[in-house]
N, C-alpha and C. Protein backbone atom coordinates (compact mmCIF):
# COMPACT_ATOMS: atom_id res chain seq x y z
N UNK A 1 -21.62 8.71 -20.15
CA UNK A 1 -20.89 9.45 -21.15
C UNK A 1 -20.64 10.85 -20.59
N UNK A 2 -19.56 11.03 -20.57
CA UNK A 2 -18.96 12.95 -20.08
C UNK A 2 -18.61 13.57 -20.91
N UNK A 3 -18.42 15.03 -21.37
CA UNK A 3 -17.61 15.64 -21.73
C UNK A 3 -16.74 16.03 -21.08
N UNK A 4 -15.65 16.95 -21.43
CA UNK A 4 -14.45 17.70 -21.36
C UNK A 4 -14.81 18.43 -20.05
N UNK A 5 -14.23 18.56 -18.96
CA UNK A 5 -14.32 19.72 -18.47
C UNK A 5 -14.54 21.13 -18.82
N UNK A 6 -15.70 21.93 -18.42
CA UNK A 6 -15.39 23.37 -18.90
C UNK A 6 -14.52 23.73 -17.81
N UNK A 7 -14.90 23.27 -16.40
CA UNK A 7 -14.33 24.09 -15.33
C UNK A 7 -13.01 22.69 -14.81
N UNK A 8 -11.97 22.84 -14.72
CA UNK A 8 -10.57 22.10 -14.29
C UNK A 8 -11.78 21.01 -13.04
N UNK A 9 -11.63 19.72 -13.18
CA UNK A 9 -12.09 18.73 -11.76
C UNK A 9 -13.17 18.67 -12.00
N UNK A 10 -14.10 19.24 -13.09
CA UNK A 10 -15.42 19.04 -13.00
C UNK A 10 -15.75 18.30 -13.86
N UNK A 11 -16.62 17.29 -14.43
CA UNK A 11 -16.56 16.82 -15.70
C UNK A 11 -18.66 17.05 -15.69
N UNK A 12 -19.36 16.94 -16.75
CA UNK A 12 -20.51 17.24 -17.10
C UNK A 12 -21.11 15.96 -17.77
N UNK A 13 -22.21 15.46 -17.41
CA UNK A 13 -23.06 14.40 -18.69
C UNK A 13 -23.24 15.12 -19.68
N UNK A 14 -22.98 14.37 -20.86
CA UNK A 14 -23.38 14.89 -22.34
C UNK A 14 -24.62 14.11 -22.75
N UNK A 15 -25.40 15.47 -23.19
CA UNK A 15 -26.75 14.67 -23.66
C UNK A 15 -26.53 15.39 -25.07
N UNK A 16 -27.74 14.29 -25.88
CA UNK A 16 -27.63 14.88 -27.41
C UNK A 16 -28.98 14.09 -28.49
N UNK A 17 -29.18 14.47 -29.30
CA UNK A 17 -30.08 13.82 -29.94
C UNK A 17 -29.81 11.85 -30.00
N UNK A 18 -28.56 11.98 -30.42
CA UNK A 18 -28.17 10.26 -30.55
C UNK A 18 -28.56 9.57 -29.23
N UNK A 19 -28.69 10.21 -27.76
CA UNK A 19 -29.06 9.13 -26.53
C UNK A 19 -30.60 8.94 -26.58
N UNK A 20 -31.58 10.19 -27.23
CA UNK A 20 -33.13 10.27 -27.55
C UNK A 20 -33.11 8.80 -28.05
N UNK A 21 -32.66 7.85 -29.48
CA UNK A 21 -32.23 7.22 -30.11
C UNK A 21 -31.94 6.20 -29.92
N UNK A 22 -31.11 5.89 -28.16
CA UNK A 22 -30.14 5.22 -28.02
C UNK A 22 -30.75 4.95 -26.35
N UNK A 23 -32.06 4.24 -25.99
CA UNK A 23 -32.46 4.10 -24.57
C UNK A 23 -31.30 4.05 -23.52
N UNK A 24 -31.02 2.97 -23.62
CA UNK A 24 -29.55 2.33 -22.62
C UNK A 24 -28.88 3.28 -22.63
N UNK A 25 -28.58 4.43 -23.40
CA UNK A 25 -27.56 4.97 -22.66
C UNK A 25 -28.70 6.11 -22.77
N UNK A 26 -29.60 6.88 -22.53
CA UNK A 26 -30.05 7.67 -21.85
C UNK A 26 -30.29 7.51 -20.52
N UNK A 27 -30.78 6.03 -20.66
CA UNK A 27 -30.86 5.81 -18.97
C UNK A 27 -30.04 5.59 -18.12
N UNK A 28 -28.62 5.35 -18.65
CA UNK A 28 -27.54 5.64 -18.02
C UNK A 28 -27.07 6.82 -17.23
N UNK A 29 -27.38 7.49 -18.49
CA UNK A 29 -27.13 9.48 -18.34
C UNK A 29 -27.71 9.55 -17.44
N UNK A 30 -29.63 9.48 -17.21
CA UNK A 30 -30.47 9.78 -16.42
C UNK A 30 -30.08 9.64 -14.98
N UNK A 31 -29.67 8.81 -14.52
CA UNK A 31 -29.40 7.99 -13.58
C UNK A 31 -28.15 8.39 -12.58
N UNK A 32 -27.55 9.74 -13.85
CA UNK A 32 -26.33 9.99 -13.13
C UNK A 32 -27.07 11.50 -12.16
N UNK A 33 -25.47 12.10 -11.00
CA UNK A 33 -26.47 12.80 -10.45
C UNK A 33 -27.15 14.32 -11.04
N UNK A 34 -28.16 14.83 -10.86
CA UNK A 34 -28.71 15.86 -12.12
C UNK A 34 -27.82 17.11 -11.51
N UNK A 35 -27.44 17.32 -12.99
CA UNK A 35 -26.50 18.20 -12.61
C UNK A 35 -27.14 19.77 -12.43
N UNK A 36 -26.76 20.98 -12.02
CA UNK A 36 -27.13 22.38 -12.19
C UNK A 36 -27.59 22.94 -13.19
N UNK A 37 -26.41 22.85 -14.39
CA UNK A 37 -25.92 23.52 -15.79
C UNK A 37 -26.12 22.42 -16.78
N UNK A 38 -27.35 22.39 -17.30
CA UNK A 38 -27.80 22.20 -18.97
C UNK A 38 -27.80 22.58 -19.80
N UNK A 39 -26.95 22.76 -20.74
CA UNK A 39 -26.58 23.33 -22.14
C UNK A 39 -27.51 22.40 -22.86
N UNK A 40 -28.28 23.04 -23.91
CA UNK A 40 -29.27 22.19 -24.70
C UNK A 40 -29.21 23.10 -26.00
N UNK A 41 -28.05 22.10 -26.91
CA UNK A 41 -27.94 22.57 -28.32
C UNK A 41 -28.37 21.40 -29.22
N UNK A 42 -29.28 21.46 -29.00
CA UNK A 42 -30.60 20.40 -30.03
C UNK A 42 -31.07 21.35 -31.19
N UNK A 43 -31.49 20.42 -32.24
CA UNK A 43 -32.31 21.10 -33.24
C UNK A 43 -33.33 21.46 -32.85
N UNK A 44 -34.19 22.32 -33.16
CA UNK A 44 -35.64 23.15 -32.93
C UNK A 44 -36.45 21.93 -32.64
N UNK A 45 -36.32 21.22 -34.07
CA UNK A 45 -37.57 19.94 -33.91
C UNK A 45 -37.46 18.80 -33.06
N UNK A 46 -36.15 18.94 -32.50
CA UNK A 46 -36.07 17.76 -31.32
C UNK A 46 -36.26 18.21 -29.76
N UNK A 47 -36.82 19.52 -29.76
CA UNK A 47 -36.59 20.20 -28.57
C UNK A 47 -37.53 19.38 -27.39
N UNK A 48 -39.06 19.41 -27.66
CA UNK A 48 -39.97 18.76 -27.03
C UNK A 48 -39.78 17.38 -26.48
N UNK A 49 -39.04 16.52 -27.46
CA UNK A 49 -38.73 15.11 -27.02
C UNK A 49 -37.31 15.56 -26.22
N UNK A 50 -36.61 16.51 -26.17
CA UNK A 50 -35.36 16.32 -25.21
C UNK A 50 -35.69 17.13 -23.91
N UNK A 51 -37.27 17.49 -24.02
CA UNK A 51 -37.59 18.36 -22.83
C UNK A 51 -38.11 17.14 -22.14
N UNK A 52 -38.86 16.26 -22.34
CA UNK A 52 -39.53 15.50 -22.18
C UNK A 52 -38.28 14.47 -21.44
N UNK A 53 -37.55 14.22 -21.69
CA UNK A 53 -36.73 13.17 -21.50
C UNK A 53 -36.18 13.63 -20.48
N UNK A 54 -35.91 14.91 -20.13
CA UNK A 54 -35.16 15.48 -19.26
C UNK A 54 -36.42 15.38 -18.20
N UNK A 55 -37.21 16.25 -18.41
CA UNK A 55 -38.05 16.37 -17.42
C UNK A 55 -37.99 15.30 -16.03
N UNK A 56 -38.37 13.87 -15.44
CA UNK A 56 -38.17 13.37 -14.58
C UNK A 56 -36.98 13.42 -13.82
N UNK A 57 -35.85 13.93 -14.27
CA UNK A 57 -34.64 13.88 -13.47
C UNK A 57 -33.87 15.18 -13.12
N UNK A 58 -34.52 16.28 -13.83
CA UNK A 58 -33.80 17.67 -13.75
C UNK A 58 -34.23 18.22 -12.60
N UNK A 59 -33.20 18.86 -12.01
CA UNK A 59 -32.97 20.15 -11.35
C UNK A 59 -33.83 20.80 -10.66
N UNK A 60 -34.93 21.13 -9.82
CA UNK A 60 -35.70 22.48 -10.02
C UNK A 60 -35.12 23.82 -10.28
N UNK A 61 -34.07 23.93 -9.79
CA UNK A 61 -33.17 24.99 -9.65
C UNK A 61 -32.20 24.67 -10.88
N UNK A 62 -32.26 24.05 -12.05
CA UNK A 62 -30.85 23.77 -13.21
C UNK A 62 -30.79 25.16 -13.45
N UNK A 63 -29.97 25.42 -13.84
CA UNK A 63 -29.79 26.65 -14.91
C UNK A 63 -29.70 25.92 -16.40
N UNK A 64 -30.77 26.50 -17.03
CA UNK A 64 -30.91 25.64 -18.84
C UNK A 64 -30.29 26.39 -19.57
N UNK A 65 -29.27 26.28 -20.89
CA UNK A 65 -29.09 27.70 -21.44
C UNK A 65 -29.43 26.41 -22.71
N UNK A 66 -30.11 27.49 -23.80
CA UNK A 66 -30.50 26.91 -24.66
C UNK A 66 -29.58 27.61 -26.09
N UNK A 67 -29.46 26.88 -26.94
CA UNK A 67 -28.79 27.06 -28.18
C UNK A 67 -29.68 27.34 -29.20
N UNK A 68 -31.21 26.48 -29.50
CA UNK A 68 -31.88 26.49 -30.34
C UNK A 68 -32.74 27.64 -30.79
N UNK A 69 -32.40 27.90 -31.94
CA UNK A 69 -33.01 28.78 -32.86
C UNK A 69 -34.64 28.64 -32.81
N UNK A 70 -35.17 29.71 -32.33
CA UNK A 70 -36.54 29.86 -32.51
C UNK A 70 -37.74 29.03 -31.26
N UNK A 71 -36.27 28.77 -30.31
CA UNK A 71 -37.50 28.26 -29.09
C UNK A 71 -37.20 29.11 -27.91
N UNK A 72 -38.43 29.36 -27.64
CA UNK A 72 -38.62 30.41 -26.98
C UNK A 72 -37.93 30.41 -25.21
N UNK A 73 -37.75 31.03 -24.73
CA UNK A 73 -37.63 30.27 -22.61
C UNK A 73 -38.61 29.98 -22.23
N UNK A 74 -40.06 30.36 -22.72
CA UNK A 74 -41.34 29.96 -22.30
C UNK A 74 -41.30 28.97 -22.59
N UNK A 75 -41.50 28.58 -24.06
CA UNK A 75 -41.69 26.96 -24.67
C UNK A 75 -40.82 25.82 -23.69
N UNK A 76 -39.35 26.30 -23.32
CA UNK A 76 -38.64 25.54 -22.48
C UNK A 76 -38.98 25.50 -21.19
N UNK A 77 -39.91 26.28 -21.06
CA UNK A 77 -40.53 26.53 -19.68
C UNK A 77 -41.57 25.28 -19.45
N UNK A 78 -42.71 25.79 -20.06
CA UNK A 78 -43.21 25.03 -21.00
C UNK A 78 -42.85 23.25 -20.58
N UNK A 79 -42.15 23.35 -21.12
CA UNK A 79 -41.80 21.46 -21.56
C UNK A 79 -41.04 21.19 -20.26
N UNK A 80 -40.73 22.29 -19.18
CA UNK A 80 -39.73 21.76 -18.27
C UNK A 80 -40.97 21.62 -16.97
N UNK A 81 -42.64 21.88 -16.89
CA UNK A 81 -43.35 22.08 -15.86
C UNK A 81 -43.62 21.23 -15.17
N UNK A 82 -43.77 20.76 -14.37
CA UNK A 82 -43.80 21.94 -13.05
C UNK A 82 -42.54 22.58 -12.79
N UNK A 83 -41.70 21.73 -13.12
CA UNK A 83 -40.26 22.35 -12.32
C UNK A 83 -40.09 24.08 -12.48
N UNK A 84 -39.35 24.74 -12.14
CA UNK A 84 -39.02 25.93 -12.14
C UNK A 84 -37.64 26.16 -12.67
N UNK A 85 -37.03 25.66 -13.72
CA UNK A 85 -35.88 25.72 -14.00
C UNK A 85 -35.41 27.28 -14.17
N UNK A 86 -34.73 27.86 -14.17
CA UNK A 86 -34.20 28.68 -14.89
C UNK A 86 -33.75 28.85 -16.23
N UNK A 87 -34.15 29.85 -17.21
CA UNK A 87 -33.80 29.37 -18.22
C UNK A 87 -32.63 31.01 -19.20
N UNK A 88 -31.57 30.10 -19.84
CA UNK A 88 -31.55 31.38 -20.48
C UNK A 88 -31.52 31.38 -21.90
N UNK A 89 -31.90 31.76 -22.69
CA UNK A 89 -31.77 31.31 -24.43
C UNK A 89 -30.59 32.26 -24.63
N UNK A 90 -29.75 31.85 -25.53
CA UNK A 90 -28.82 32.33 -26.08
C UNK A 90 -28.53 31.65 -27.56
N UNK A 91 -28.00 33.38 -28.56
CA UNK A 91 -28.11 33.12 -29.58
C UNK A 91 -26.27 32.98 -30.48
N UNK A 92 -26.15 32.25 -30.21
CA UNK A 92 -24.29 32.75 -30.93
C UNK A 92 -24.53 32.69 -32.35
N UNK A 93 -23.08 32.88 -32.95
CA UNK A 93 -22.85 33.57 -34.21
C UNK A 93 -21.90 32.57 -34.94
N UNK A 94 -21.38 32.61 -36.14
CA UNK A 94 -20.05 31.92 -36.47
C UNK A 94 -19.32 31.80 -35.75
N UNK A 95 -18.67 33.15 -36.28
CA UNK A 95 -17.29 33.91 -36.02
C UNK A 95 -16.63 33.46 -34.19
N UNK A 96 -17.77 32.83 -33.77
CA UNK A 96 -17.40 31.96 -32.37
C UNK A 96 -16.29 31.20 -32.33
N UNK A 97 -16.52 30.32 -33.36
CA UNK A 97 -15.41 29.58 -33.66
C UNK A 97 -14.09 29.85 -33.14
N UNK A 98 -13.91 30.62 -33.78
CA UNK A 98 -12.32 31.45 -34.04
C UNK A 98 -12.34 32.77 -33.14
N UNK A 99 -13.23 32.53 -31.75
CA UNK A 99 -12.92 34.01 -31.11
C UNK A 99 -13.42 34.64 -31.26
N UNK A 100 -14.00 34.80 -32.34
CA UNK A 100 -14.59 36.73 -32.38
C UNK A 100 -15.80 36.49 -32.44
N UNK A 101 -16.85 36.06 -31.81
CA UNK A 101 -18.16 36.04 -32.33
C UNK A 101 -19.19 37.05 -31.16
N UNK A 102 -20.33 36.89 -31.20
CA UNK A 102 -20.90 37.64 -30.94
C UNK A 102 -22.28 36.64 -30.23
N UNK A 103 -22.68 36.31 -28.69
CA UNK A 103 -23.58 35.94 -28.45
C UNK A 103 -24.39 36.63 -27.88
N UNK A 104 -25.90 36.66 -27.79
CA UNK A 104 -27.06 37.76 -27.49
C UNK A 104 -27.90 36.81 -26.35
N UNK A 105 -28.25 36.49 -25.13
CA UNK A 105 -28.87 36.27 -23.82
C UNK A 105 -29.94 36.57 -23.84
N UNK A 106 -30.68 36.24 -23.36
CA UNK A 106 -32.05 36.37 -22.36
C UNK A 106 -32.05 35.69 -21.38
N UNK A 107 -33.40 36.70 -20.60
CA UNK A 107 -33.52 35.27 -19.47
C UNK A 107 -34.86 34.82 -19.27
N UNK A 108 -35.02 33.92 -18.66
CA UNK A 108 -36.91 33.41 -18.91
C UNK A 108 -37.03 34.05 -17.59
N UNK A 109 -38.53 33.18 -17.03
CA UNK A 109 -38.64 33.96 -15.70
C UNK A 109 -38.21 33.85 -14.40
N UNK A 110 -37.82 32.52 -14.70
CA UNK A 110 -36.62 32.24 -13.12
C UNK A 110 -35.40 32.51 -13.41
N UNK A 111 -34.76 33.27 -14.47
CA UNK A 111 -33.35 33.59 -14.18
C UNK A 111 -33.18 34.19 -13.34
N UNK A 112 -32.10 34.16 -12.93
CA UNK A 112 -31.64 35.18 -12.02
C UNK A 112 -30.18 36.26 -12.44
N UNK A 113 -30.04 37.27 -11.68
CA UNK A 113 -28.38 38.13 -12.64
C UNK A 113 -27.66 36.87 -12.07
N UNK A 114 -27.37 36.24 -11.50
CA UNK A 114 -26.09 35.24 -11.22
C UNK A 114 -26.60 33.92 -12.60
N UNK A 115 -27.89 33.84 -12.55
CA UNK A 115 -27.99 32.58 -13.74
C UNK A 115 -27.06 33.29 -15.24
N UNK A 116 -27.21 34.73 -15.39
CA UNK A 116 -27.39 35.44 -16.51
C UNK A 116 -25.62 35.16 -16.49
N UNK A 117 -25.07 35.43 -15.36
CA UNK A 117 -23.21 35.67 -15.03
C UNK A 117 -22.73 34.30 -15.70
N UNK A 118 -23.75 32.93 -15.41
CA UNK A 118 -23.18 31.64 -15.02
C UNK A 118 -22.99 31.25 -16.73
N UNK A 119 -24.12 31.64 -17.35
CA UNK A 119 -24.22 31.78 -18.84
C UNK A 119 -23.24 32.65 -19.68
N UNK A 120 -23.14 33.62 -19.45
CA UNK A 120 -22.13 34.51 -19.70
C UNK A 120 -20.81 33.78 -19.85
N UNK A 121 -20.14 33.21 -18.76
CA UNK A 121 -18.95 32.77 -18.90
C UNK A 121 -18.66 31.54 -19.54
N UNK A 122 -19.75 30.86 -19.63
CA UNK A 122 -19.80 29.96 -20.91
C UNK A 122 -19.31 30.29 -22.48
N UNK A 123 -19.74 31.46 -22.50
CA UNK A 123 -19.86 32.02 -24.19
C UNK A 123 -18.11 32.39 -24.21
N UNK A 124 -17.97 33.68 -22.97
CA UNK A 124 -16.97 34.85 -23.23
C UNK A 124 -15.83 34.90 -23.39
N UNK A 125 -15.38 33.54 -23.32
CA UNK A 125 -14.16 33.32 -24.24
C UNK A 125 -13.85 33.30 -25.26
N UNK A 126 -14.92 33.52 -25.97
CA UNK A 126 -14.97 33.39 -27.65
C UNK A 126 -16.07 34.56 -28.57
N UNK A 127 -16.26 34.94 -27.96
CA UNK A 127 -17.39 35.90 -28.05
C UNK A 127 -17.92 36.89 -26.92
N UNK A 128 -18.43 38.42 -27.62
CA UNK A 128 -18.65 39.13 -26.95
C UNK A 128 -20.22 38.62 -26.22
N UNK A 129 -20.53 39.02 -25.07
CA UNK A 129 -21.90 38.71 -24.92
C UNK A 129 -22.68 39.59 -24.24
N UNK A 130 -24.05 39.70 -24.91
CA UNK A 130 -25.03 41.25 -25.10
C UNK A 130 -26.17 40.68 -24.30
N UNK A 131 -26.90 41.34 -23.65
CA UNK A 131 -28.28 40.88 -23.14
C UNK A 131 -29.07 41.36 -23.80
N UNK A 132 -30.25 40.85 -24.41
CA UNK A 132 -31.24 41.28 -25.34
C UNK A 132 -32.66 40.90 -24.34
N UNK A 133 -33.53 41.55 -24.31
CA UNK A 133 -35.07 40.83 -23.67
C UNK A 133 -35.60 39.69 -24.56
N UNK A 134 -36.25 38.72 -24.35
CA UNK A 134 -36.93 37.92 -24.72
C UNK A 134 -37.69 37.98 -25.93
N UNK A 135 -38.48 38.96 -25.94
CA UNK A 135 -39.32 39.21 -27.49
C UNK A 135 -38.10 39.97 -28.64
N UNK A 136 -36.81 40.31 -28.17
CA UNK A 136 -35.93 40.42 -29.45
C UNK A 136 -34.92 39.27 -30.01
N UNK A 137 -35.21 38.22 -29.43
CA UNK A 137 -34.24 37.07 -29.85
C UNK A 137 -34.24 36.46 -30.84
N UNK A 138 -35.94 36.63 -31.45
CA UNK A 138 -36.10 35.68 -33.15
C UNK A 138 -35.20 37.00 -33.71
N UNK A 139 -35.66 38.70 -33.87
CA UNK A 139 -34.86 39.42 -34.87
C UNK A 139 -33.19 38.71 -34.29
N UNK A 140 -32.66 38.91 -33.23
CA UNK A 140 -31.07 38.42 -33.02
C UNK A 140 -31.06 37.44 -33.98
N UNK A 141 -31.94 35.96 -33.67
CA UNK A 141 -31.37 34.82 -34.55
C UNK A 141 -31.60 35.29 -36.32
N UNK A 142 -32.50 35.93 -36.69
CA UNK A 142 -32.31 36.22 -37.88
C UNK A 142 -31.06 37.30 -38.57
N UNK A 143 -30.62 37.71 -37.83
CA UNK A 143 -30.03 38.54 -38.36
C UNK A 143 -28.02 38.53 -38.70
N UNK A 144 -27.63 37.35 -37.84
CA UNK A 144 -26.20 37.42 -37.41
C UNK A 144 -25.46 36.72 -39.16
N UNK A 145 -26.43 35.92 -39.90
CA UNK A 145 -26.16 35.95 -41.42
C UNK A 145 -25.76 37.55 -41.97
N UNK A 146 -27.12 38.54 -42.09
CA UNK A 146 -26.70 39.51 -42.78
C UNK A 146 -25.59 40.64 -42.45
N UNK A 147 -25.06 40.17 -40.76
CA UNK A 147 -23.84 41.42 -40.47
C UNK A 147 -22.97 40.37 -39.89
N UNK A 148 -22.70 39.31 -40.78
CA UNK A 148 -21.41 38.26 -40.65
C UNK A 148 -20.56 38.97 -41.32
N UNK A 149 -19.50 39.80 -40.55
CA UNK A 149 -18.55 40.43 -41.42
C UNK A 149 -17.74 39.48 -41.51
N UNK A 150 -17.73 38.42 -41.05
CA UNK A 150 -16.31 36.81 -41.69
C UNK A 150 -16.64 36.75 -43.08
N UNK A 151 -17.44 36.92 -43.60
CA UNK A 151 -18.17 36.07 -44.70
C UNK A 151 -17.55 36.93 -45.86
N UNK A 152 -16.94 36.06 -47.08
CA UNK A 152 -16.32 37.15 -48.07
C UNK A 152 -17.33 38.02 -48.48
N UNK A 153 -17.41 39.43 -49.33
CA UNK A 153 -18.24 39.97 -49.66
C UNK A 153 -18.34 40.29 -51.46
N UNK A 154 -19.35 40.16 -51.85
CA UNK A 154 -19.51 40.16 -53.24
C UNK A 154 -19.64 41.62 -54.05
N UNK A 155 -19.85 41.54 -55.45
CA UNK A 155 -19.98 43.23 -55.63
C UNK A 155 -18.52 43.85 -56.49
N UNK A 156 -19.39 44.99 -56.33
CA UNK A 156 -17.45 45.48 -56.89
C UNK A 156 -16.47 45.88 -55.48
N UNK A 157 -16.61 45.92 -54.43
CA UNK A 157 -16.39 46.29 -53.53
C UNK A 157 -15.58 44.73 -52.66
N UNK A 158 -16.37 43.86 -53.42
CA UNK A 158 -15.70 42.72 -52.74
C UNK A 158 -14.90 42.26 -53.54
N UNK A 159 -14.79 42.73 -54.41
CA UNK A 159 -14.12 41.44 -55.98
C UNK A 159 -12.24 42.47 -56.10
């Protein structure tokens, strides 16, 4: 199973909760060759079983960028050991959607500034993107609700 090209000639395995689910075609996926660039936009609670699954076939060198709310680059560290992946957590926003959003970076401890670049251009078509350190990423993920300026506003000010 592939997705879309991000980059023109390149095409990527798509992994996702449904192949966890779905043996035969994880082991399909598995089997293909491991690629660099792992995007891992899993739910929080599926993180461990998609670290796990990954683990025998990844990268030492992947670059991971993670989507999930509230897991840490350690924890992904963590679930990715021995290997040495690189990792970067990143937090996006709505307003992505439609262009204007706003994503916030880190890096674990094998990033590197080129892992940080490779991540970057993932987002920056659609969003601005900020580097934050590691211990500010839970306030980032909590906060992109209360200064969603998309969001209508209530009040007398909104009405």
């Amino acid at each position: 199973m592939r997705v879309a090209p991000l980059f023109p000639g390149k095409d990527r395995p798509l992994f996702s909760p449904e192949l966890v689910r779905r043996p035969r075609l994880l082991d399909r996926l598995l089997r293909s060759p491991p690629a660099r660039l792992v995007l891992l936009s899993v739910k929080p609670q599926m993180m461990q079983q998609v670290l796990a699954s990954l683990l025998p076939t990844i990268r030492d060198d992947a670059l991971v960028v993670s989507i999930a709310a509230g897991i840490s680059a350690k924890f992904i560290e963590k679930g990715l050991s021995p290997k040495q992946c690189h990792i970067i957590r990143t937090m996006p926003n709505t307003p992505m959607l439609v262009g204007e959003g706003m994503v916030a970076m880190a890096a674990g401890a094998h990033a590197t500034r080129d892992d940080l670049a490779a991540a970057r251009k993932l987002f920056e078509a659609a969003a601005e993107v900020i580097e934050v350190a590691e211990d500010k990423m839970d306030t980032v993920t909590a906060v992109p609700t209360a200064l969603d300026t998309t969001r209508p506003t209530t009040g007398p000010e909104g009405e």
